[in-house]
C-alpha atoms as a PDB file:
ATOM      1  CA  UNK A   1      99.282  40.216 -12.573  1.00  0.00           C
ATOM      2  CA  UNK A   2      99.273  43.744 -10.942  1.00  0.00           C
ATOM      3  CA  UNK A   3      96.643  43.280  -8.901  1.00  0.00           C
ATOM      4  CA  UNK A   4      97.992  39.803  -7.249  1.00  0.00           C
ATOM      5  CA  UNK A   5     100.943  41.338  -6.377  1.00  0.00           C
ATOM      6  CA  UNK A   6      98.892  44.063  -4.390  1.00  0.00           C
ATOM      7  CA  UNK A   7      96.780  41.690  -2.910  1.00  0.00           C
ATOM      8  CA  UNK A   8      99.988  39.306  -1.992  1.00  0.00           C
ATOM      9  CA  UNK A   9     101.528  42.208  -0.633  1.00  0.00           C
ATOM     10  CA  UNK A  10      98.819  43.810   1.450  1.00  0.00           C
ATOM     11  CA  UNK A  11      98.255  40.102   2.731  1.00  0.00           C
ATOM     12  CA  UNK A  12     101.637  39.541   3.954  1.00  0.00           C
ATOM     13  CA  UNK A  13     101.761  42.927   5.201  1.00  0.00           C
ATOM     14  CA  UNK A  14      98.733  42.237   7.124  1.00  0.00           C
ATOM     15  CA  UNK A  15      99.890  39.121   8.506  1.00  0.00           C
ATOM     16  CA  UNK A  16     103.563  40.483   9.721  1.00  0.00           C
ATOM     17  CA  UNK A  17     101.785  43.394  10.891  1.00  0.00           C
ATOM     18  CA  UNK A  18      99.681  41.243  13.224  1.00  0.00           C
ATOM     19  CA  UNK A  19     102.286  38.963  13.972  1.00  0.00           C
ATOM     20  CA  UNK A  20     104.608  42.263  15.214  1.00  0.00           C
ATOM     21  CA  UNK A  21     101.663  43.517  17.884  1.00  0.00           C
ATOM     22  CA  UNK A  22     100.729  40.282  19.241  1.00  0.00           C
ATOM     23  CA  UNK A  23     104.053  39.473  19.613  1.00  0.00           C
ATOM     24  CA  UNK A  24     105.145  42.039  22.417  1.00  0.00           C
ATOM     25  CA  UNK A  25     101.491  41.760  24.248  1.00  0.00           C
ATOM     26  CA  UNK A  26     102.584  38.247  24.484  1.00  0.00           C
ATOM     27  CA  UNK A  27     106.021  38.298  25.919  1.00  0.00           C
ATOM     28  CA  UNK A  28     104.735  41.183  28.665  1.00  0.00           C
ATOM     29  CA  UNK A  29     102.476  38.632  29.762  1.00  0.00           C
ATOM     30  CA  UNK A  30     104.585  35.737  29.934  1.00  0.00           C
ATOM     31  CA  UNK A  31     107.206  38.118  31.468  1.00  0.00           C
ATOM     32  CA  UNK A  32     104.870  39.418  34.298  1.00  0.00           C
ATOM     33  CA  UNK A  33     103.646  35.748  35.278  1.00  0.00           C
ATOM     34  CA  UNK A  34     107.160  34.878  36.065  1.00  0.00           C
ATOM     35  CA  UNK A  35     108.188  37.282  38.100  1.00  0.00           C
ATOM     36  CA  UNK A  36     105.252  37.152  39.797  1.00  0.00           C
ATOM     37  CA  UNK A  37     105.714  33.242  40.534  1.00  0.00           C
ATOM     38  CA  UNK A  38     109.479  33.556  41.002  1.00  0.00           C
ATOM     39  CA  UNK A  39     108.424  36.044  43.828  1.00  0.00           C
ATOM     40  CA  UNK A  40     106.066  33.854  45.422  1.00  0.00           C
ATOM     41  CA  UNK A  41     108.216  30.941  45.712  1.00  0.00           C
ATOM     42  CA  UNK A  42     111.312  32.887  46.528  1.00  0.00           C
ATOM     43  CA  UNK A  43     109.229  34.088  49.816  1.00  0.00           C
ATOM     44  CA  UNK A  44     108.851  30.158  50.491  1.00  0.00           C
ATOM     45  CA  UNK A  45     112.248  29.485  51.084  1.00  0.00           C
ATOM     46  CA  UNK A  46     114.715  30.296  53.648  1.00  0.00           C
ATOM     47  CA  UNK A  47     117.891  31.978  52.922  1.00  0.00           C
ATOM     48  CA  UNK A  48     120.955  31.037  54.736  1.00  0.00           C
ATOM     49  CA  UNK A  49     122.057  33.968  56.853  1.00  0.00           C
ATOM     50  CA  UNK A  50     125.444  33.048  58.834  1.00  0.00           C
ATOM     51  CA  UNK A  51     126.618  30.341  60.997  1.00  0.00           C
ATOM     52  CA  UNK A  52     126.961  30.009  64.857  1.00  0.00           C
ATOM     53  CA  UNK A  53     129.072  27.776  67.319  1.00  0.00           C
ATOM     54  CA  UNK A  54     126.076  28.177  70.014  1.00  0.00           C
ATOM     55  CA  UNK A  55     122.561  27.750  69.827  1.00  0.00           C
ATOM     56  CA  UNK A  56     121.680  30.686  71.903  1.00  0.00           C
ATOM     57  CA  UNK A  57     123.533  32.908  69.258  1.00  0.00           C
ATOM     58  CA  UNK A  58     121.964  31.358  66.808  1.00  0.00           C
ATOM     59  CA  UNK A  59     118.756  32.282  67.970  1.00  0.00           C
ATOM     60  CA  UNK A  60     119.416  35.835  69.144  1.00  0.00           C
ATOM     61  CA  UNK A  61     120.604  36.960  66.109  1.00  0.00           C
ATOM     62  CA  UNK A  62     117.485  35.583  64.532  1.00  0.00           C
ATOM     63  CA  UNK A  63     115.416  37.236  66.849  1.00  0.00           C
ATOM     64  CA  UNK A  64     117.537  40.693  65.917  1.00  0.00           C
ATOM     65  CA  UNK A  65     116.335  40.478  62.848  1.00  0.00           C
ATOM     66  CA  UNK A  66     112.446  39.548  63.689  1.00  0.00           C
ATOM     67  CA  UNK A  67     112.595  42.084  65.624  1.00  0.00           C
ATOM     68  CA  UNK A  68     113.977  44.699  62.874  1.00  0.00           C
ATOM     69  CA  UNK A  69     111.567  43.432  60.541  1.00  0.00           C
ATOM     70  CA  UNK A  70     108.323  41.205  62.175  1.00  0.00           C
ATOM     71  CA  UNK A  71     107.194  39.547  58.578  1.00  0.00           C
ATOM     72  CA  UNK A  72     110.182  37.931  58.413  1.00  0.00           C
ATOM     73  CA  UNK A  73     110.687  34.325  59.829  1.00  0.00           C
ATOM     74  CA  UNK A  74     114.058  32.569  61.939  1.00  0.00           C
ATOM     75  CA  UNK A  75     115.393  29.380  62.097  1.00  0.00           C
ATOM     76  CA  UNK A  76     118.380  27.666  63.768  1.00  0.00           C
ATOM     77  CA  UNK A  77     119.693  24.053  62.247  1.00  0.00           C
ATOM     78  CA  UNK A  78     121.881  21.770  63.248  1.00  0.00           C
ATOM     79  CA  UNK A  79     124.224  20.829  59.953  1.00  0.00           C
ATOM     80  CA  UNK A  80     127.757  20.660  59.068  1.00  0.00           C
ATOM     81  CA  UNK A  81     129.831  23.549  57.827  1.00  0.00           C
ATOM     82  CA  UNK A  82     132.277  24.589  54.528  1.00  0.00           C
ATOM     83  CA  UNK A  83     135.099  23.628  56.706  1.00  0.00           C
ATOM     84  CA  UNK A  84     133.900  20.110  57.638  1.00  0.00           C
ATOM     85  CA  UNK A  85     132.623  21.214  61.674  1.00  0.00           C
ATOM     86  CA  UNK A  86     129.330  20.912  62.632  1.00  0.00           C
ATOM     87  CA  UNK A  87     127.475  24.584  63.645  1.00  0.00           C
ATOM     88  CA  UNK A  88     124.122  26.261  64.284  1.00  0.00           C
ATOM     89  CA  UNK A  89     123.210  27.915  60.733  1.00  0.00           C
ATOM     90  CA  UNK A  90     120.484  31.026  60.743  1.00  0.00           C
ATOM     91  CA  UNK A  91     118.311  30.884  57.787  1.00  0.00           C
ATOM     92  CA  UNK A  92     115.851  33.824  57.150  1.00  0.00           C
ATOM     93  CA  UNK A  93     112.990  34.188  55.124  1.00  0.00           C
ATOM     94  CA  UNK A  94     111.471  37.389  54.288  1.00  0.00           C
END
């Protein structure tokens, strides 16, 4: 009786043991691949910068910032504003 509590108890130790490393190796992983593919698709998309009555300051203060910082890309659209008027809006992505 002795000796199948031992056994029982080395066995679940064993088990929990295991289960408490490969739990943490696990969750690094799953943790790194995410921000890794959050990163890549967050360089994908444009972020809206500001909004412009012209075109032509639309575009210069895109080219500002390509010019600040040449990785990063510009672009001007046509769209209707928060209050209702329609504008040039800069989005960025970097």
């Amino acid at each position: 009786m002795r000796i199948r509590k031992i056994l029982a108890g080395l066995v679940l130790g064993s088990t929990v043991g295991l289960g408490v490393l490969a739990s943490p190796a696990q969750a690094v992983s799953a943790g790194t691949s995410a921000a890794a593919a959050s990163s890549e698709v967050a360089a994908a998309v444009p972020h809206f910068y500001a909004s412009y009555w012209n075109y032509s300051d639309c575009e210069n203060a895109g080219w500002y910032w390509r010019d600040l910082h040449p990785s990063w890309g510009a672009e001007c659209r046509y769209a209707k504003g928060t209050d209702g008027n329609y504008k040039w809006h800069l989005y960025m992505w970097y």
